[in-house]
Structures are given as C-alpha cells and as structure tokens.
Protein backbone atom coordinates (compact mmCIF):
# COMPACT_ATOMS: atom_id res chain seq x y z
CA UNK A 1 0.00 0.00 0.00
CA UNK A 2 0.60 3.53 -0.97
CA UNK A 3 -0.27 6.64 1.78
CA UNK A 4 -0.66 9.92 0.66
CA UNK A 5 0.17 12.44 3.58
CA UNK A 6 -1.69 15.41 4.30
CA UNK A 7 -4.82 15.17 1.45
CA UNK A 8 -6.39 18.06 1.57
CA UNK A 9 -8.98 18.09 -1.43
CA UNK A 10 -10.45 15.75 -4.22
CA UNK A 11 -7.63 17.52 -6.86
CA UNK A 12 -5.07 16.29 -3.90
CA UNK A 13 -6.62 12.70 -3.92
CA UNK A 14 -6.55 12.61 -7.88
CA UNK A 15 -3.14 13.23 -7.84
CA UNK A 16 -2.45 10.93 -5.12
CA UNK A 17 -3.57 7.97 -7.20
CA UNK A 18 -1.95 9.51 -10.71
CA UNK A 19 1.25 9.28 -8.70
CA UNK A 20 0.58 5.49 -7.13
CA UNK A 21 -0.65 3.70 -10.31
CA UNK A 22 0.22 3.18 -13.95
CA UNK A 23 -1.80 4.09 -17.14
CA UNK A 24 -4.47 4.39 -18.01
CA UNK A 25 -5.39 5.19 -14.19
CA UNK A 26 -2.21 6.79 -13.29
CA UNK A 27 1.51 8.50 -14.69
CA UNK A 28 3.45 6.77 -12.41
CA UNK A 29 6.81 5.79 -13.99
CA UNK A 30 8.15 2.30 -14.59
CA UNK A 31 11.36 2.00 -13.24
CA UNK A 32 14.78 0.59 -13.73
CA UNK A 33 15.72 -1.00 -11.03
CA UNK A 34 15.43 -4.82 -9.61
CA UNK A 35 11.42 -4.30 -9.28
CA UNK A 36 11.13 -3.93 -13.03
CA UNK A 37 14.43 -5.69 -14.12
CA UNK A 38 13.52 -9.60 -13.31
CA UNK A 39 10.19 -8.46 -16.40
CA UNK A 40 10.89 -8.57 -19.87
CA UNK A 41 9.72 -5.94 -21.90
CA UNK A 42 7.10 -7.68 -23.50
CA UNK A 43 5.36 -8.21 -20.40
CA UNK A 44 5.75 -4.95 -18.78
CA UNK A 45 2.02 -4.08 -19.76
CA UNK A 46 0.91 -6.86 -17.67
CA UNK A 47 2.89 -6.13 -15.01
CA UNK A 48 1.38 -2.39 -14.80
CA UNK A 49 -1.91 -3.88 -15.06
CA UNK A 50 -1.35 -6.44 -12.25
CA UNK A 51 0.17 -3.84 -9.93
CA UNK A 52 -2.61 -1.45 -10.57
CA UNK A 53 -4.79 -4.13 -9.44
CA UNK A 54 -2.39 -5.27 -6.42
CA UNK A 55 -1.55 -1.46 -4.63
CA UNK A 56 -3.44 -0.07 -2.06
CA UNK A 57 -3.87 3.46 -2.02
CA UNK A 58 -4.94 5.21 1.11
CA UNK A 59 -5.47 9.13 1.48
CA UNK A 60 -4.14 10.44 4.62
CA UNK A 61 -6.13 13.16 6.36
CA UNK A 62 -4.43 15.18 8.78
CA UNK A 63 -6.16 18.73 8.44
CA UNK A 64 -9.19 20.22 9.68
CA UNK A 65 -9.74 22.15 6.27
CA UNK A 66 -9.89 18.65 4.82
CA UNK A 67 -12.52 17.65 7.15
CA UNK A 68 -15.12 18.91 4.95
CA UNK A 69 -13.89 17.30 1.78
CA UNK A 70 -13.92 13.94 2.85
CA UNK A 71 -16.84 12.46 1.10
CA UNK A 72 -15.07 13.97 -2.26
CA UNK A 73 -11.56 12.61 -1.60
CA UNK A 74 -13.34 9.40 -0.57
CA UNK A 75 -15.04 9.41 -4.00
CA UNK A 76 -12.04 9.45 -6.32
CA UNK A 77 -11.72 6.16 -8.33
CA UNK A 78 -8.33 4.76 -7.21
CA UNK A 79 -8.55 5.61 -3.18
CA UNK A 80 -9.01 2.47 -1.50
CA UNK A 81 -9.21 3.69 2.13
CA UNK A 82 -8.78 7.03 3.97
CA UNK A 83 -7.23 7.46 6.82
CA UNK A 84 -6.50 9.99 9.33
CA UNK A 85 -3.87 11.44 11.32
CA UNK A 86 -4.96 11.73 14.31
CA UNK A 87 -2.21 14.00 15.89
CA UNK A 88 -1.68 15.93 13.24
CA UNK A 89 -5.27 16.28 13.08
CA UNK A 90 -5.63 17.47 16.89
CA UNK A 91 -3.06 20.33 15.78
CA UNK A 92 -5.27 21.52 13.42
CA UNK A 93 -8.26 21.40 15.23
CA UNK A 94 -6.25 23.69 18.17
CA UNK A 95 -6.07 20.99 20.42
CA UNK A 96 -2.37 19.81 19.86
CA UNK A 97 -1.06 16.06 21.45
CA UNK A 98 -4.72 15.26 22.30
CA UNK A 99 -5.65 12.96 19.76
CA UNK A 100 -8.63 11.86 21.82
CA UNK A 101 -10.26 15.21 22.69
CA UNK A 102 -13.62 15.28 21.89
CA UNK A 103 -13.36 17.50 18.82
CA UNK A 104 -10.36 14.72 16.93
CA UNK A 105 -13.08 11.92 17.88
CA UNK A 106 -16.18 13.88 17.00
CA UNK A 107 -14.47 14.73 13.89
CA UNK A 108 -12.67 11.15 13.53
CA UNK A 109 -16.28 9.35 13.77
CA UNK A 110 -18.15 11.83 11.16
CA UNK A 111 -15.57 11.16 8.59
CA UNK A 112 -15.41 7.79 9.54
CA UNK A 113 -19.37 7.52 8.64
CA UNK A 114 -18.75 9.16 5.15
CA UNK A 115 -16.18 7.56 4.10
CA UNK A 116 -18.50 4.27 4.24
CA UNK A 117 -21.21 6.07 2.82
CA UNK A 118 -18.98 6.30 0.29
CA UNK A 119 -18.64 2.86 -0.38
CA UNK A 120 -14.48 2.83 0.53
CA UNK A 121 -12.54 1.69 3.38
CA UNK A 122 -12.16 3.31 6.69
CA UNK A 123 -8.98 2.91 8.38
CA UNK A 124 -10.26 1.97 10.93
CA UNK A 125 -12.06 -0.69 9.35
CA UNK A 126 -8.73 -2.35 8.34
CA UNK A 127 -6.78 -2.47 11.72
CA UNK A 128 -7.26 -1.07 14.93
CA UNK A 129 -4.43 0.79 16.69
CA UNK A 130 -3.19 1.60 21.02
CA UNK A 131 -0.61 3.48 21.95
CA UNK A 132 1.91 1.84 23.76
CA UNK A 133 2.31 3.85 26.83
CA UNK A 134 -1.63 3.83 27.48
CA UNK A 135 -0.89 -0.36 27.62
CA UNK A 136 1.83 -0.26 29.94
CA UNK A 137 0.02 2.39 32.02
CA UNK A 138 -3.29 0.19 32.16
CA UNK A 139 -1.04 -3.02 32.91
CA UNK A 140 0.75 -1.00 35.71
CA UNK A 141 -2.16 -0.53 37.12
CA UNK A 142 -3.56 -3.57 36.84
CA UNK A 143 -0.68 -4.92 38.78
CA UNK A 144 -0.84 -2.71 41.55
CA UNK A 145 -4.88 -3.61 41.80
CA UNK A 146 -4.06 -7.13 42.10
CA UNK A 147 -1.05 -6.41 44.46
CA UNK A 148 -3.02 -4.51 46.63
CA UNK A 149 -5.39 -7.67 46.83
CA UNK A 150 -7.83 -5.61 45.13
C-alpha cells in the first residue's frame, strides 16, 4: 500500500492515485531497477496492469480544512481507504497532542461515517491501533490492583 500524507482536497486525492498507479489510471513511472528488471519488456504491460490491481492506495487526512472534503476525496476512483492522522489532526483542530479530545473523535467518527457512505474503506475498518504507553500504564495498574489484593 501507498499513503498519501496530508490530502487536503479531491484535486489532492486525484493526484495521489496519478502518482501510485500506472496508465491508463495513473503516470506513475516504470522504473529501472530490480522491481522492473527480473520483467521482460514484453510483459511490462501486464505487469502495470497487475500492480494497478495489487496497490493499495490510502489518502491520509491530517487537516481540519480537509474535514469537509472527505466524502469527495473518498469518491475518487483509485482511493481504497482514507485514513486519518490523528495528531496531526488534533493540531489543526487547536487541540495539539490530544488525539482523543472530543473535537479529533467527533471529527474522527463523522468522517469515519462518510467515508462508508462512500462505499471505501475506513482505516479503521482495516486495523485497529493503542498506543503503547496507554498499555503499559493500564497493565501498571492492573498490577498494583491485584497487588493490593484488590
């Protein structure tokens, strides 16, 4: 899979997948290195064609001006999933390093809901994700519950 950082508007999610996949959906380039050099050049159609179909391409949103384009970005033919940046997001929505304020959730779960409206992938709908220190926190205090006989 391919993630485009910081897509802001449909124009940015168009050229997201131009840049990700080969013609006739894309202009990305073919290149010469050990990816393309074990294919002959009679099958290098095929190739682009089965990589088109293989790549992932998710559309990162990280910006509260985005926020209201989602359903658009989500509609471009090519963008698999959207996802969201979280604290990036929280920084742009004023409330920096909270990534679980109230407005990055409220804002997480409405573009969450159009994004599926949309028919596409939501992030969250692939894998789920923790942050390590709230785990070691909650196990720390798990321990010292049980310790404490309680």
């Amino acid at each position: 899979g391919i993630t485009g950082p910081h897509i802001v508007t449909k124009a940015d999610a168009e050229a997201l997948v131009k840049a990700c996949k080969f013609a006739p959906q894309g202009s990305r380039s073919w290149p010469i290195s050990r990816f393309s050099g074990y294919v002959l050049p009679s099958e290098a159609a095929q190739e682009m064609a089965g990589f088109n179909e293989e790549v992932l391409v998710s559309a990162l949103v990280e910006d509260a001006e985005a926020l209201g384009n989602v359903p658009a970005i989500a509609s471009v033919p090519g963008v698999d999933v959207v996802s969201i940046g979280p604290f990036d997001l929280s920084q742009s929505l004023g409330v920096q390093g909270q990534p679980r304020h109230p407005k990055v959730t409220q804002a997480i779960e409405r573009a969450a809901a159009e994004v599926r409206a949309c028919g596409k992938a939501w992030w969250g709908d692939l894998m789920s994700s923790t942050f390590v220190n709230i785990l070691v926190v909650d196990a720390a205090r798990e321990y010292l519950r049980r310790a404490k006989g309680g």
